[in-house]
Every structure is written in structure tokens, then in C-alpha cells.
N, C-alpha and C. Protein backbone atom coordinates (compact mmCIF):
# COMPACT_ATOMS: atom_id res chain seq x y z
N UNK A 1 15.72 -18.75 -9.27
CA UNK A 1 15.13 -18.10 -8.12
C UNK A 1 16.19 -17.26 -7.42
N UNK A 2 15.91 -16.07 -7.06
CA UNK A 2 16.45 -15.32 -6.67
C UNK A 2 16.40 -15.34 -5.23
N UNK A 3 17.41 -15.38 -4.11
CA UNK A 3 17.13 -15.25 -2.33
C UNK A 3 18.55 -13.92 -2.19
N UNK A 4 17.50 -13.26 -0.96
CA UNK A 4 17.74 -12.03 -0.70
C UNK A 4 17.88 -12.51 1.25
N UNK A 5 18.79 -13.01 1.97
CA UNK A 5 19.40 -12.80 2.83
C UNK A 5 19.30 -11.37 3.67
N UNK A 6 18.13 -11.06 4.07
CA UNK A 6 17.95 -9.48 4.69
C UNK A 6 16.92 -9.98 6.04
N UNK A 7 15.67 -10.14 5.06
CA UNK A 7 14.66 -10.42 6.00
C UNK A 7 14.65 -11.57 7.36
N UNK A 8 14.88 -11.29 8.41
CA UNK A 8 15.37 -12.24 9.15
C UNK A 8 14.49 -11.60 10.28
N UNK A 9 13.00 -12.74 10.58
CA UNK A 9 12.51 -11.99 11.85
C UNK A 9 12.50 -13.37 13.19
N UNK A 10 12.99 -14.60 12.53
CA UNK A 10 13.43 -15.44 13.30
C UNK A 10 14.73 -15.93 13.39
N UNK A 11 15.50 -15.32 14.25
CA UNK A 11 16.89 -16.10 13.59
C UNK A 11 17.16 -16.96 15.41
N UNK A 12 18.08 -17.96 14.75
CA UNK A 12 18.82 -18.16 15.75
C UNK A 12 20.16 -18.73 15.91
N UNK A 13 20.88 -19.13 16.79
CA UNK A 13 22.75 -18.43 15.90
C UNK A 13 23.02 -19.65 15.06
N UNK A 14 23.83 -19.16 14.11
CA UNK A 14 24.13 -19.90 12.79
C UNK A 14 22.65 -20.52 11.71
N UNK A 15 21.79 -19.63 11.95
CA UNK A 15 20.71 -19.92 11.50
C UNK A 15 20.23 -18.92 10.57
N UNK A 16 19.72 -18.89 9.15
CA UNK A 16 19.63 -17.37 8.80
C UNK A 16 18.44 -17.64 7.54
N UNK A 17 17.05 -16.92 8.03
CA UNK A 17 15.93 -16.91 6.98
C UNK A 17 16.21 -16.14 5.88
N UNK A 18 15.84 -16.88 4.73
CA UNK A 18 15.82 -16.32 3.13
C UNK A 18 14.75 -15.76 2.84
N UNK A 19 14.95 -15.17 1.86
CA UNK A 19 13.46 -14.36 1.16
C UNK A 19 13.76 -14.61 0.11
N UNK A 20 12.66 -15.82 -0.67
CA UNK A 20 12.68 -16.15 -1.61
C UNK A 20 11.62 -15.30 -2.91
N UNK A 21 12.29 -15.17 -3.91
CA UNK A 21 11.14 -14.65 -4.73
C UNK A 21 11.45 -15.32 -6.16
N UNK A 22 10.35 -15.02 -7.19
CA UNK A 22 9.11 -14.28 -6.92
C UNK A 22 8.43 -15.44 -7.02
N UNK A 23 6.89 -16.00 -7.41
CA UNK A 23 6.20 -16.64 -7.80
C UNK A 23 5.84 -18.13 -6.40
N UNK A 24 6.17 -17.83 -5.07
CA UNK A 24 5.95 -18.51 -4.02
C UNK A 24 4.77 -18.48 -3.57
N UNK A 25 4.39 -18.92 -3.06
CA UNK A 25 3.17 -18.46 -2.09
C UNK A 25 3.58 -18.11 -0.88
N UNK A 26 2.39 -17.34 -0.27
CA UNK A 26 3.10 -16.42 1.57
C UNK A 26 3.33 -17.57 2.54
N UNK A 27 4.21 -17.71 3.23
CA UNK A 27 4.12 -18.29 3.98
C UNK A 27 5.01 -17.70 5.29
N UNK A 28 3.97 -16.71 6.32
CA UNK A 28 4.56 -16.39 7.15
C UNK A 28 4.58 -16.85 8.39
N UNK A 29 5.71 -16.70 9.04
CA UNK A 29 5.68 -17.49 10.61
C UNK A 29 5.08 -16.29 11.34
N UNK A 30 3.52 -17.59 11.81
CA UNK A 30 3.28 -16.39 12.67
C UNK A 30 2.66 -15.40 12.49
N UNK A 31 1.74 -15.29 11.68
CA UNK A 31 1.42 -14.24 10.74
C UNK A 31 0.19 -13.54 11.56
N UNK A 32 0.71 -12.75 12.57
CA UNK A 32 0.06 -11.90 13.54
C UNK A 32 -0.19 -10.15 12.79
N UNK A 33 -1.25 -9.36 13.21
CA UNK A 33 -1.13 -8.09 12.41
C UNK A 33 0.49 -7.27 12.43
N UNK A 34 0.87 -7.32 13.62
CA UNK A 34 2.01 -6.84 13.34
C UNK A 34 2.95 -7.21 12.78
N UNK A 35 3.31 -8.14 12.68
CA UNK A 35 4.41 -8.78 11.92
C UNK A 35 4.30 -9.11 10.37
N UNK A 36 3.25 -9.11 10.17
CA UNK A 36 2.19 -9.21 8.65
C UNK A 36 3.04 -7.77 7.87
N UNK A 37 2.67 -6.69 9.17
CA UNK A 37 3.11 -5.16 8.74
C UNK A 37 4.50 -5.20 8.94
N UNK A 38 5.42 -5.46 9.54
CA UNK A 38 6.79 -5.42 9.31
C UNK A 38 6.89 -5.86 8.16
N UNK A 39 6.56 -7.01 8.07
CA UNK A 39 7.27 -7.85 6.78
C UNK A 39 7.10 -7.06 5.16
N UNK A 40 5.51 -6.18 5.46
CA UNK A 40 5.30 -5.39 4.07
C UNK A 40 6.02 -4.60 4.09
N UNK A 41 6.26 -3.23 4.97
CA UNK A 41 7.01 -2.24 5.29
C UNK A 41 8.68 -2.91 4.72
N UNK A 42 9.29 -3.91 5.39
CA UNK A 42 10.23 -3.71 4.55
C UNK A 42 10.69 -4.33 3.34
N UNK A 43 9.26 -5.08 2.69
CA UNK A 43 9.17 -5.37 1.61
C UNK A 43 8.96 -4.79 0.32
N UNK A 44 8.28 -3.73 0.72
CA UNK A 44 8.17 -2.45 0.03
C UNK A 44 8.93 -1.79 -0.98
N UNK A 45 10.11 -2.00 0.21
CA UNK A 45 11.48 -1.33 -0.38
C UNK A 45 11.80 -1.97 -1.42
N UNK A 46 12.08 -3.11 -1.57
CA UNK A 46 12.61 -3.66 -2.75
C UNK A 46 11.41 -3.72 -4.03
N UNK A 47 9.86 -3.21 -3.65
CA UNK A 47 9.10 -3.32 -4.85
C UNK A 47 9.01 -4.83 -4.89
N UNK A 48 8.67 -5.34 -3.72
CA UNK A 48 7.97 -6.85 -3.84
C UNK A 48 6.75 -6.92 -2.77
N UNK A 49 5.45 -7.44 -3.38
CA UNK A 49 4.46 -7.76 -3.17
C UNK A 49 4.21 -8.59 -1.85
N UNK A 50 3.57 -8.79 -0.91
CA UNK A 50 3.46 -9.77 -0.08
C UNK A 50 2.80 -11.42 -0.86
N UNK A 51 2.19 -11.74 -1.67
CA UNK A 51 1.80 -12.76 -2.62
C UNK A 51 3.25 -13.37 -3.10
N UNK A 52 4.37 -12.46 -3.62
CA UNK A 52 5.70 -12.80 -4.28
C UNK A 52 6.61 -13.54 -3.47
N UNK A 53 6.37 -13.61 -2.27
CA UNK A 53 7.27 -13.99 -0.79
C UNK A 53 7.31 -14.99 -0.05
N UNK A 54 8.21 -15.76 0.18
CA UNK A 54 8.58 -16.94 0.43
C UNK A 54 9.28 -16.96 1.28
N UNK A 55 8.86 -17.10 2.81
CA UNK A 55 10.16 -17.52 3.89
C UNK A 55 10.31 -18.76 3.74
N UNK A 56 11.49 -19.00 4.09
CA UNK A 56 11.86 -20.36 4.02
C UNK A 56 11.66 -21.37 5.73
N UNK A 57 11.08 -22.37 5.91
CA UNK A 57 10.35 -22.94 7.28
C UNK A 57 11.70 -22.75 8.25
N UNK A 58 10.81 -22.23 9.56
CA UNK A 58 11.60 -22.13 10.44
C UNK A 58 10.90 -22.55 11.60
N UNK A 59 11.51 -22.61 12.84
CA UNK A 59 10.95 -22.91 14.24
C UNK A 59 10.43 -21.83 14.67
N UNK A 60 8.83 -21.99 14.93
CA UNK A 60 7.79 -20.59 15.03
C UNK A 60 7.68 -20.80 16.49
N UNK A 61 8.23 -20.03 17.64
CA UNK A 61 7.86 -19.91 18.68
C UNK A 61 6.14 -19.17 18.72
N UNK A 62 6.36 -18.85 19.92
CA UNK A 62 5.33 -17.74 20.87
C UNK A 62 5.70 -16.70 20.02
N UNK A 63 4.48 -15.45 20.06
CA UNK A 63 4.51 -14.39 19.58
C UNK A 63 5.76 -13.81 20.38
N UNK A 64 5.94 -13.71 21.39
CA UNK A 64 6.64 -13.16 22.40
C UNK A 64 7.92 -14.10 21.84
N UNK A 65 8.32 -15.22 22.37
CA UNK A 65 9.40 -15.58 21.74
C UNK A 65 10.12 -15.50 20.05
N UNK A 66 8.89 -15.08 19.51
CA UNK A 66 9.40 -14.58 18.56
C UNK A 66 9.67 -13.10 17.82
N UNK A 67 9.16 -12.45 19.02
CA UNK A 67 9.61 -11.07 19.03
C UNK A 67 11.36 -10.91 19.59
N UNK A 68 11.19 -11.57 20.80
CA UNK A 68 12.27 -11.94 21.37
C UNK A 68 13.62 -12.21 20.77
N UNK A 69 13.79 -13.52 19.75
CA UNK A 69 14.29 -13.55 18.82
C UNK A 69 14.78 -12.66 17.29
N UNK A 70 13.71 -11.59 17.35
CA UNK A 70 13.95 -10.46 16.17
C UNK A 70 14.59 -9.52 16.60
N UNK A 71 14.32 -9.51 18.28
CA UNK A 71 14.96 -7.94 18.63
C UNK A 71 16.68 -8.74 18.79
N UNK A 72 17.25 -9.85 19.15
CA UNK A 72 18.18 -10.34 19.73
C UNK A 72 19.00 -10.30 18.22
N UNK A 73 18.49 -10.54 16.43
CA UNK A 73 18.94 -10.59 15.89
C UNK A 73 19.17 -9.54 15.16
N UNK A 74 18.35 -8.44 15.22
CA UNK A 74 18.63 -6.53 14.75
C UNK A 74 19.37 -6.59 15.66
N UNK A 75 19.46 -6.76 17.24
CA UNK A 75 20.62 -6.04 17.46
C UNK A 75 22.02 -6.63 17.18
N UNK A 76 22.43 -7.48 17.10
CA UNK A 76 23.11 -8.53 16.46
C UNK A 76 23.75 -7.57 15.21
N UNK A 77 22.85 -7.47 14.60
CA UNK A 77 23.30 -6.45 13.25
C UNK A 77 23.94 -5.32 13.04
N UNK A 78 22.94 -4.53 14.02
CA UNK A 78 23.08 -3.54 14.37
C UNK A 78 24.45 -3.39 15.50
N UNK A 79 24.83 -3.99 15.98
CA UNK A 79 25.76 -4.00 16.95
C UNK A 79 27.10 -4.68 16.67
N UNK A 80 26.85 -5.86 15.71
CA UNK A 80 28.12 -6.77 15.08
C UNK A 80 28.24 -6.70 13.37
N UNK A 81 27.44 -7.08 13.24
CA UNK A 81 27.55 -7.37 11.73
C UNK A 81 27.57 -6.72 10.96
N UNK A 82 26.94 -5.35 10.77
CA UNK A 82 27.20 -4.56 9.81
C UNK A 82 28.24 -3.47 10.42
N UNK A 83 28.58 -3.18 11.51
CA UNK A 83 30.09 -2.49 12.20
C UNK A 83 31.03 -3.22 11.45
N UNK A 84 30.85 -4.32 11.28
CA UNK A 84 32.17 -5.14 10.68
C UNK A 84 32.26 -5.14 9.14
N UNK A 85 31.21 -5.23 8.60
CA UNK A 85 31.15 -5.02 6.92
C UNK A 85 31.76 -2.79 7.00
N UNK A 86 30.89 -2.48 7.77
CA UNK A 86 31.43 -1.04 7.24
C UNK A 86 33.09 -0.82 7.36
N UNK A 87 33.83 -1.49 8.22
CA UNK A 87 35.21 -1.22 8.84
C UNK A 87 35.46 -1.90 7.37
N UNK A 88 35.29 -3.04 6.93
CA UNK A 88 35.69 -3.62 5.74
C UNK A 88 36.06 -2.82 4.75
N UNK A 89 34.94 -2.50 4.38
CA UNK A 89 34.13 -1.04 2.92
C UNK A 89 35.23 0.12 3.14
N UNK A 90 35.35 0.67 4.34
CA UNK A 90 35.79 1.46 4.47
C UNK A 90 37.38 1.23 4.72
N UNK A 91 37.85 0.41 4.87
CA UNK A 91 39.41 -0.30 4.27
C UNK A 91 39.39 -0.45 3.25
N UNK A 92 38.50 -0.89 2.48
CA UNK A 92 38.54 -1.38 0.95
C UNK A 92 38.27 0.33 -0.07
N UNK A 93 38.03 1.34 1.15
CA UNK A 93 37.63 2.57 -0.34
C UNK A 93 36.05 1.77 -0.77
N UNK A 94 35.33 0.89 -0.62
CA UNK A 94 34.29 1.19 -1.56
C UNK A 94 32.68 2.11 -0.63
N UNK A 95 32.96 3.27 -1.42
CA UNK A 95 32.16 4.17 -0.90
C UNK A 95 30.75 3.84 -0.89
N UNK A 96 30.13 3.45 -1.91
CA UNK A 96 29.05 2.27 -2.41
C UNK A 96 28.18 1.58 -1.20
N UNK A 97 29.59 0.24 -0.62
CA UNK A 97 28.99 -0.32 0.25
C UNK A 97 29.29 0.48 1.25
N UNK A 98 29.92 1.52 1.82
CA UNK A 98 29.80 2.25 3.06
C UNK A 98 28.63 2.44 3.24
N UNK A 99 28.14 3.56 2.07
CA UNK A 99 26.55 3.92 2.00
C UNK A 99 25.68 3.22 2.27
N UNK A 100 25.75 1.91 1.73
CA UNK A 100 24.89 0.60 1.84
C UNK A 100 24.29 0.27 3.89
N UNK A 101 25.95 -0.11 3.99
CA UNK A 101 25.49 -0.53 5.40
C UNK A 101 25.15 0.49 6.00
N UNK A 102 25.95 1.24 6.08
CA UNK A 102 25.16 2.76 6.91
C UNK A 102 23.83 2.89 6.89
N UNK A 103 23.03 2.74 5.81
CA UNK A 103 22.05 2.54 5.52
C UNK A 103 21.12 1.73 6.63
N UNK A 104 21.60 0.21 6.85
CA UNK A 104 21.87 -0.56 6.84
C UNK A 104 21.58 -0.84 8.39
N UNK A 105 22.75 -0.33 9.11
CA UNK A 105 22.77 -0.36 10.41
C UNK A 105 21.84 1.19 11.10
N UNK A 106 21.47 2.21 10.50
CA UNK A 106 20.32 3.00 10.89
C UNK A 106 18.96 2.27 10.98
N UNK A 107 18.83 1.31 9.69
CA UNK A 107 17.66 0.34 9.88
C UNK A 107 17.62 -0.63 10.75
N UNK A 108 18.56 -1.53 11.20
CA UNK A 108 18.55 -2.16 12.28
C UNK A 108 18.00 -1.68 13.51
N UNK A 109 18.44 -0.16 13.71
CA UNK A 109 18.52 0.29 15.07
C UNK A 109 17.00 0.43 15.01
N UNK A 110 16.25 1.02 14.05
CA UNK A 110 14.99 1.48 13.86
C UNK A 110 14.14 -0.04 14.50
N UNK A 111 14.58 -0.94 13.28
CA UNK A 111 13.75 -1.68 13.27
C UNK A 111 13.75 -2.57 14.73
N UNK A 112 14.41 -2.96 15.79
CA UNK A 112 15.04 -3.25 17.28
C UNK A 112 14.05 -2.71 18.05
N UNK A 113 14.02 -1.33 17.51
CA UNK A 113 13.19 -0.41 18.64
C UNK A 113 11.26 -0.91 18.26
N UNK A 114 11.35 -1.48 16.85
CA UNK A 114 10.25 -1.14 16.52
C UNK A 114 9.40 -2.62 17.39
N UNK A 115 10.52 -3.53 17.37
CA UNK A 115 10.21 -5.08 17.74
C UNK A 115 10.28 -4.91 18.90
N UNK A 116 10.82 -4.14 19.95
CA UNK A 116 10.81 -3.44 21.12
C UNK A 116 9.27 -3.42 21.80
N UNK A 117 9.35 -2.58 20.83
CA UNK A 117 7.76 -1.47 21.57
C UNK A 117 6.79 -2.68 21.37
N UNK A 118 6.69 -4.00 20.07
CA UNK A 118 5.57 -4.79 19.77
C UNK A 118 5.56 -5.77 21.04
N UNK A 119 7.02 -5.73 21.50
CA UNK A 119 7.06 -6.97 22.51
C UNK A 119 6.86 -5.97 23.58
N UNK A 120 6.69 -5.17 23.79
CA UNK A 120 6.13 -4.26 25.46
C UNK A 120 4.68 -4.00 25.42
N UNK A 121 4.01 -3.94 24.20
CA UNK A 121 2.42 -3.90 24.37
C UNK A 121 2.04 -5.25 23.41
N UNK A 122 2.90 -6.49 24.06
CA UNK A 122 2.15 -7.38 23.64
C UNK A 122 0.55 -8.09 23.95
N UNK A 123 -0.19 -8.32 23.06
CA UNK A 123 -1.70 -8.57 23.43
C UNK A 123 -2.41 -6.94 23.50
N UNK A 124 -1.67 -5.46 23.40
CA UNK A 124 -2.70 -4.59 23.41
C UNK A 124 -1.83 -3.95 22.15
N UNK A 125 -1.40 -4.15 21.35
CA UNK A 125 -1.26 -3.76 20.15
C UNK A 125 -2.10 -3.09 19.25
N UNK A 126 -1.77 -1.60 18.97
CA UNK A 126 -2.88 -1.15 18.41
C UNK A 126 -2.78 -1.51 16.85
N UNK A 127 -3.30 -0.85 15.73
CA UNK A 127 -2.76 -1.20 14.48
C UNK A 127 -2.28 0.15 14.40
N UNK A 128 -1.40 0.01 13.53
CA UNK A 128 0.13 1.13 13.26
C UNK A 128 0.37 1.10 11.68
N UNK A 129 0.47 2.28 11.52
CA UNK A 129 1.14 2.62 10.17
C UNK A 129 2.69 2.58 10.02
N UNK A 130 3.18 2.27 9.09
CA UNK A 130 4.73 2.34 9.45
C UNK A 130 4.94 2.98 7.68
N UNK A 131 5.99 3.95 8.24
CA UNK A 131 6.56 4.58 7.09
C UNK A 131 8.27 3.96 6.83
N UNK A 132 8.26 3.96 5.13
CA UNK A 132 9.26 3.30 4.88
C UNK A 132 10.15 4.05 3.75
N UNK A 133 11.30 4.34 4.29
CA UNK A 133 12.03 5.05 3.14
C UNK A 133 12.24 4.37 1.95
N UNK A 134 11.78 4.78 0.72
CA UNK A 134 12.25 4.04 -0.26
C UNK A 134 13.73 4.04 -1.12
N UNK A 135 14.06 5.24 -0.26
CA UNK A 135 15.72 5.17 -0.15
C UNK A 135 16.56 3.98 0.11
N UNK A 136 17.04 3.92 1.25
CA UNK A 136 17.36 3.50 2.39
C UNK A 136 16.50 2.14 3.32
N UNK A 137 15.75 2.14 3.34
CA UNK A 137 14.83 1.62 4.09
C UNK A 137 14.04 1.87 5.39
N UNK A 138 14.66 2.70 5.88
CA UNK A 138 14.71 3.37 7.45
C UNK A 138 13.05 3.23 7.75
N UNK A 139 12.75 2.58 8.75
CA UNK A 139 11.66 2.25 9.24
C UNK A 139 10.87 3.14 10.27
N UNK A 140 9.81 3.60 10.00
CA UNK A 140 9.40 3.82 11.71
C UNK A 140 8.00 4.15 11.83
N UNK A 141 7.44 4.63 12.40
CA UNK A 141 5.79 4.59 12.80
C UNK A 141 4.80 6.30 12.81
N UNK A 142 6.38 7.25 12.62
CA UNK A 142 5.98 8.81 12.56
C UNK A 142 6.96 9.10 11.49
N UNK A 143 6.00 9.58 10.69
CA UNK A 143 6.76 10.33 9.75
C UNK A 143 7.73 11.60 9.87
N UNK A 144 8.82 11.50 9.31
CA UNK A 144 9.75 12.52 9.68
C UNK A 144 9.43 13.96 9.03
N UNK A 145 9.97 14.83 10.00
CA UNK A 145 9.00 16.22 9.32
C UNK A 145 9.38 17.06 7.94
N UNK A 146 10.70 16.26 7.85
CA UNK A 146 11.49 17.24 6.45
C UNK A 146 12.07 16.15 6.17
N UNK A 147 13.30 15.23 6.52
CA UNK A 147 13.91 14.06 5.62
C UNK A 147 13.73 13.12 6.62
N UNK A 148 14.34 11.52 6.04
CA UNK A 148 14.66 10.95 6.44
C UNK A 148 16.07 10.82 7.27
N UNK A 149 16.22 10.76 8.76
CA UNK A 149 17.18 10.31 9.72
C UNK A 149 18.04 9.57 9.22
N UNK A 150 17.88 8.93 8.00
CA UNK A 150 19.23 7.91 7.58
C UNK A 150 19.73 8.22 6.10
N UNK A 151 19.13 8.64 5.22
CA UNK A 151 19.60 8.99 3.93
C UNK A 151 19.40 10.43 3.92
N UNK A 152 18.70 11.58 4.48
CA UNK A 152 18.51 12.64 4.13
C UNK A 152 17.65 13.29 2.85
N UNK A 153 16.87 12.11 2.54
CA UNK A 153 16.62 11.99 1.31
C UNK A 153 14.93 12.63 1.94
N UNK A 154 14.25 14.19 0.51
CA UNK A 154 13.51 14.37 1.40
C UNK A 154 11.96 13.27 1.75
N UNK A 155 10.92 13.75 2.41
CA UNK A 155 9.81 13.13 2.99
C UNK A 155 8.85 12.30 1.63
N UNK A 156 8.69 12.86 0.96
CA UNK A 156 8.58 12.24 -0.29
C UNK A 156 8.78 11.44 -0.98
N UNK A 157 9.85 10.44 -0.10
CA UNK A 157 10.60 8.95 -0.45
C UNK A 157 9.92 8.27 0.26
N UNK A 158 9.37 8.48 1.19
CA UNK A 158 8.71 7.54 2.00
C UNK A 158 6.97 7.06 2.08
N UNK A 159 7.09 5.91 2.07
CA UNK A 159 5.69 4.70 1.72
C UNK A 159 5.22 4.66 3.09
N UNK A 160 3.87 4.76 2.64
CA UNK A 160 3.21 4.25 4.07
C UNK A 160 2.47 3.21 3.80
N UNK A 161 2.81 2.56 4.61
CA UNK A 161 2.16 0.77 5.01
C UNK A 161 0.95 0.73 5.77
N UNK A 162 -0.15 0.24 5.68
CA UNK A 162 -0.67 0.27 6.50
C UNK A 162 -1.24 -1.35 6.65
């Protein structure tokens, strides 16, 4: 079995959800329309199915507390953790993982804002399309008019979720 250490929409410190694949059954915390749609959107990317996906059990707050918790751990990422892998990469010369996190930490920021906006119209949530670079991953809810904001890669890379 393969676990992919990415997907993390509950974390809490020293705590860190897996994404197990393939052949699991769904088991999502919480499995509200929006978060149903995050989880495809950036599942997408890797060309895995929502049926293939396996979080591993965690402590399921409130919708709200568990928005709460997603935005506290993108920014986390976005603000610590991948700043620190890129300073690494980029001491080490590997151009590779520069690209990677860069990647990486554009998606964080995306995705922060996106857990943002779910926790400010919580209870009037409309349903939302979210477009997903299949580059990169770069997340967001309007399609970009010529490339993607994080790879440059053009409009044509990108999946829409609905």
C-alpha cells in the first residue's frame, strides 16, 4: 500500500492525515458538499478516484472547527514548511524539488484562501466548481484566462471538478 502524506484537511500539531491508496473504501471526515469537492479537486491531480481513497481516522470536529483546523494547517505550510524544504532544495542545487515546492507552496496559499471563503459563508454555501491544474495542482474556483498563476502551464491543464 502506497500513503501519500499531502492531503491533510484535519491536522493538529504533531498529527498528520495519510492518503491511503488504492483499493480502500471512502471514508471521509465529515463528508459535507464542500469538502467532498476539495478532496476530489485535489485528488484529481494525482489521477485517483474518490472510491480509491482512504483517510486514515481522525478527530472530526464541527464543520467550522474543521475548517478551522485546515486553514491553520495550509497556512502552516504555506508559511513554515515548505519555505523550509525550498531553502533546503535550493542549498542542495536540486532544481526538481525547488519546482516541486514552489509548486507546492502556491497551492497552499490557494487552497487557505479557498478554506477561508468555506468558513465565511458557512451554512450558505453555494455549490462551486473548482478548477485544478493538472500541472502543479494550483487550486481555485475561476478559471484563469491564459495560464495557470503557479506553473504557467497553459489553460488546458486544468480539470474541472464539479
Amino acid at each position: 500500500m502506497q500513503t501519500i502524506g499531502i492531503l491533510c484537511l484535519h491536522r493538529r500539531p504533531k498529527q498528520r492525515d495519510t492518503l491511503r491508496l488504492p483499493n480502500s473504501s471512502v471514508q471521509l471526515p465529515n463528508p459535507r458538499p464542500f469538502i467532498e469537492s476539495c478532496i476530489k479537486a485535489r485528488l484529481s491531480v494525482w489521477g485517483c478516484k474518490a472510491d480509491e481513497i482512504k483517510l486514515d481516522e481522525v478527530k472530526v470536529g464541527t464543520t467550522k472547527e474543521n475548517l478551522e483546523a485546515a486553514i491553520k494547517g495550509e497556512s502552516h505550510e504555506r508559511d513554515a514548511r515548505y519555505p523550509e524544504f525550498l531553502s533546503q532544495a535550493n542549498q542542495d542545487k536540486a532544481t526538481a524539488a525547488v519546482r516541486s515546492f514552489t509548486f507546492a507552496v502556491n497551492a497552499e496559499k490557494e487552497h487557505a484562501k479557498l478554506y477561508q471563503d468555506a468558513l465565511d459563508n458557512l451554512g450558505h454555501n453555494a455549490a462551486t466548481d473548482y478548477f485544478v491544474c493538472s500541472v502543479c495542482g494550483f487550486t481555485t474556483t475561476q478559471l484563469p484566462a491564459k495560464n495557470c498563476p503557479s506553473c504557467h502551464n497553459g489553460v488546458e491543464k486544468f480539470l474541472k471538478i464539479s
